[in-house]
C-alpha atoms as a PDB file:
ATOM      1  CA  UNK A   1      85.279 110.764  85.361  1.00  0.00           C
ATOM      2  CA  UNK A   2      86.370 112.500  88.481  1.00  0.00           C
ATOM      3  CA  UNK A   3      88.215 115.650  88.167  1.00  0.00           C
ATOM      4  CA  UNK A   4      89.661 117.338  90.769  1.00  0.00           C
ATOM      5  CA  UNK A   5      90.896 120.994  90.306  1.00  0.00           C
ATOM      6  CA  UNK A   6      93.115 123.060  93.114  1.00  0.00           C
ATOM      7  CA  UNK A   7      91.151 126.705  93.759  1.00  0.00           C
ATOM      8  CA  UNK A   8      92.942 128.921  95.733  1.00  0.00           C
ATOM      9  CA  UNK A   9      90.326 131.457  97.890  1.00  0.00           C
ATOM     10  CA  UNK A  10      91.517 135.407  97.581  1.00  0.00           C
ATOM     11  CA  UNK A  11      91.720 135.236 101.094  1.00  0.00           C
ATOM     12  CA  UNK A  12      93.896 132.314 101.691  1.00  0.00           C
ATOM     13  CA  UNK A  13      96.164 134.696  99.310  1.00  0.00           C
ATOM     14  CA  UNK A  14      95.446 138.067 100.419  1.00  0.00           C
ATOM     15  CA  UNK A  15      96.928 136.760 103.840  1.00  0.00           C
ATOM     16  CA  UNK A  16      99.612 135.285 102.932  1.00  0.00           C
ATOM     17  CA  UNK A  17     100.784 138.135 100.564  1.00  0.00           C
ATOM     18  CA  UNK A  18     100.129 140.345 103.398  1.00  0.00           C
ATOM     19  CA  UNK A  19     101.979 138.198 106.040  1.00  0.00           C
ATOM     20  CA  UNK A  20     105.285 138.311 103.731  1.00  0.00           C
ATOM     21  CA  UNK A  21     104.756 142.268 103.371  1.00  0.00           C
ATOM     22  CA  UNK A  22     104.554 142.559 106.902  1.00  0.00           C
ATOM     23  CA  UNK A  23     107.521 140.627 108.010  1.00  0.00           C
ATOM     24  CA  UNK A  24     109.479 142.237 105.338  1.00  0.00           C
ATOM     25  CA  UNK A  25     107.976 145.737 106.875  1.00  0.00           C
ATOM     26  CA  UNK A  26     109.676 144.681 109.986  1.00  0.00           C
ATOM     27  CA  UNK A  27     112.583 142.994 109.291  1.00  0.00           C
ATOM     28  CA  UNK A  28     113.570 146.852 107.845  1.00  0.00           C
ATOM     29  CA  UNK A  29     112.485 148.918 110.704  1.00  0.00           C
ATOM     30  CA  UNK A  30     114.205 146.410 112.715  1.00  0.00           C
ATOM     31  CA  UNK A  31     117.709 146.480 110.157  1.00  0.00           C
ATOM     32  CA  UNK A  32     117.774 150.106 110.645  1.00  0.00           C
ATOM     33  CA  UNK A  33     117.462 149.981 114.280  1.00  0.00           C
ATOM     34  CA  UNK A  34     120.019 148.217 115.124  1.00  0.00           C
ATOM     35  CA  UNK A  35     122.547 150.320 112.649  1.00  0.00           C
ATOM     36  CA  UNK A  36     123.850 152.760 115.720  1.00  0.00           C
ATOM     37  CA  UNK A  37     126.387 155.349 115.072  1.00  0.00           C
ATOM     38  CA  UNK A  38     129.319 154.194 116.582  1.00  0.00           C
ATOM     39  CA  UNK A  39     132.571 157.141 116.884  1.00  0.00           C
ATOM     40  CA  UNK A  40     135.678 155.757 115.874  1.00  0.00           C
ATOM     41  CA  UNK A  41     138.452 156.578 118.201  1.00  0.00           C
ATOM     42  CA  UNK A  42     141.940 156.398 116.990  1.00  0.00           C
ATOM     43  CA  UNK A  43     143.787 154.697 119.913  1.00  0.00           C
ATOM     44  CA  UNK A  44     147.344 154.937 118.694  1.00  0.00           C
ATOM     45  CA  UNK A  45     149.498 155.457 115.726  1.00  0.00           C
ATOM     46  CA  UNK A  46     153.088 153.188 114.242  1.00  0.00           C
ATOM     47  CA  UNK A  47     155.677 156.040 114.708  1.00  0.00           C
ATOM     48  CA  UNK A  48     158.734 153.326 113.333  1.00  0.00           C
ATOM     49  CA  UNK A  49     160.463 154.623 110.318  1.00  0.00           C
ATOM     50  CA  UNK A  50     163.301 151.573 110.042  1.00  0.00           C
ATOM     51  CA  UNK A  51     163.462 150.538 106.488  1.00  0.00           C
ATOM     52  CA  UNK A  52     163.006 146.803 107.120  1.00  0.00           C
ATOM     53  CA  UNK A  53     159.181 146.457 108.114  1.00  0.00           C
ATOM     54  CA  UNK A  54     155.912 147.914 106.652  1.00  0.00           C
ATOM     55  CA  UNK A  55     154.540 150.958 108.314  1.00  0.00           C
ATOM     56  CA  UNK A  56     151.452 152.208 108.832  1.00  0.00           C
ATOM     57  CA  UNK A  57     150.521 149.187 109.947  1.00  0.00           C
ATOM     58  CA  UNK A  58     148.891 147.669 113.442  1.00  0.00           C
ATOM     59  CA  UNK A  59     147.786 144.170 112.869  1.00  0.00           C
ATOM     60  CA  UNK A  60     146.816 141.214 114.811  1.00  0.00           C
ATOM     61  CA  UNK A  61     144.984 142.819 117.632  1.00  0.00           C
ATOM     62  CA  UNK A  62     143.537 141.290 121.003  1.00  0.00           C
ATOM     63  CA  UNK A  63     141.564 142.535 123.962  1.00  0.00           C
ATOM     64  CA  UNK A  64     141.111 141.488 127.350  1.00  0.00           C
ATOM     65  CA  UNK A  65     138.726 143.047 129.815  1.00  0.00           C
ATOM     66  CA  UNK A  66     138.498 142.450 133.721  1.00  0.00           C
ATOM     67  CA  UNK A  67     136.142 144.745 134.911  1.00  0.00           C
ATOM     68  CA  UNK A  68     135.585 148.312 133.962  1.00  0.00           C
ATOM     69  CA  UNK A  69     139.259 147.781 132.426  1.00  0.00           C
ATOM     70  CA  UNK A  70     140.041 147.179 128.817  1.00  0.00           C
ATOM     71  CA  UNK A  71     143.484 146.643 127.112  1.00  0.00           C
ATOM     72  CA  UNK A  72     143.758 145.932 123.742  1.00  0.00           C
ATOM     73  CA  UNK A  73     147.624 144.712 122.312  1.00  0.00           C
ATOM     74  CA  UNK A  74     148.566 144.925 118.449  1.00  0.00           C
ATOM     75  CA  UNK A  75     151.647 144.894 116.589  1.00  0.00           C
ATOM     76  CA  UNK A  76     153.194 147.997 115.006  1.00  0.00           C
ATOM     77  CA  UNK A  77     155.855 147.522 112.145  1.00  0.00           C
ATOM     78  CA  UNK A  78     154.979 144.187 110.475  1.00  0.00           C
ATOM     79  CA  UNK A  79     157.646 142.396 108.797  1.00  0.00           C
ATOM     80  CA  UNK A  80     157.092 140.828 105.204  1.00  0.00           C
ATOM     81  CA  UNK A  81     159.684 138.353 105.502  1.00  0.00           C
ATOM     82  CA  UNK A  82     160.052 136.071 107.933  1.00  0.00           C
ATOM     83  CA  UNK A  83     157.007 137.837 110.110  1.00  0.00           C
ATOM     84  CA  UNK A  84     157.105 139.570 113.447  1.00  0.00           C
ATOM     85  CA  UNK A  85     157.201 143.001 114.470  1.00  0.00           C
ATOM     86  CA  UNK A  86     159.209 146.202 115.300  1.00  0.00           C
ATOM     87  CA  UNK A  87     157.304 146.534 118.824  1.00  0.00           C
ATOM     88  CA  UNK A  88     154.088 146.081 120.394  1.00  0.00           C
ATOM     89  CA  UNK A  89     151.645 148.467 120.908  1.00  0.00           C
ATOM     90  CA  UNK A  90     148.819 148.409 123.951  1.00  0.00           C
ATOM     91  CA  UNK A  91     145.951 150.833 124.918  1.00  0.00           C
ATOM     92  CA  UNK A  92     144.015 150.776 127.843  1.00  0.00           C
ATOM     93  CA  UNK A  93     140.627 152.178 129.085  1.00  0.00           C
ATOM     94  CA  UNK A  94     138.928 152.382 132.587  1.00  0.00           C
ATOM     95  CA  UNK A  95     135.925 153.820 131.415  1.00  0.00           C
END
């Protein structure tokens, strides 16, 4: 009667267990890395008081950039019901 039996070598397993340690070594270093520390800038504030929208609130905002120039548009005031806005707000940035 044949037998066959699977043998793994201590090699064959001390590479792969070190293979997974050192990709999961790098895949850390590399995480942290790439985590910069980013300022926030506050680029504008919703100054409407009428009793009709929500305040506080800058929503559905969009940037466009041509060249060193950036513009970003939002809108300031939501309404609940029916949707919309009191106005729209823009910032813009040459640098």
């Amino acid at each position: 009667m044949n037998r066959t039996s699977v043998r793994f070598r201590g090699d064959t397993t001390t590479h792969v267990l070190f293979s997974a340690v050192l990709v999961l070594a790098f895949s850390v270093i590399l995480t942290q890395t790439a985590a910069a520390q980013v300022l926030l800038t506050r680029v504008s504030t919703d100054t409407f008081t009428n009793g009709s929208s929500q305040h506080a609130t800058e929503v559905e905002p969009d940037t466009f950039v041509f060249g060193s120039t950036m513009v970003a548009t939002f809108q300031m005031g939501r309404f609940v019901v029916g949707g919309g806005s009191s106005d729209i707000g823009f910032s813009t940035s040459t640098d």
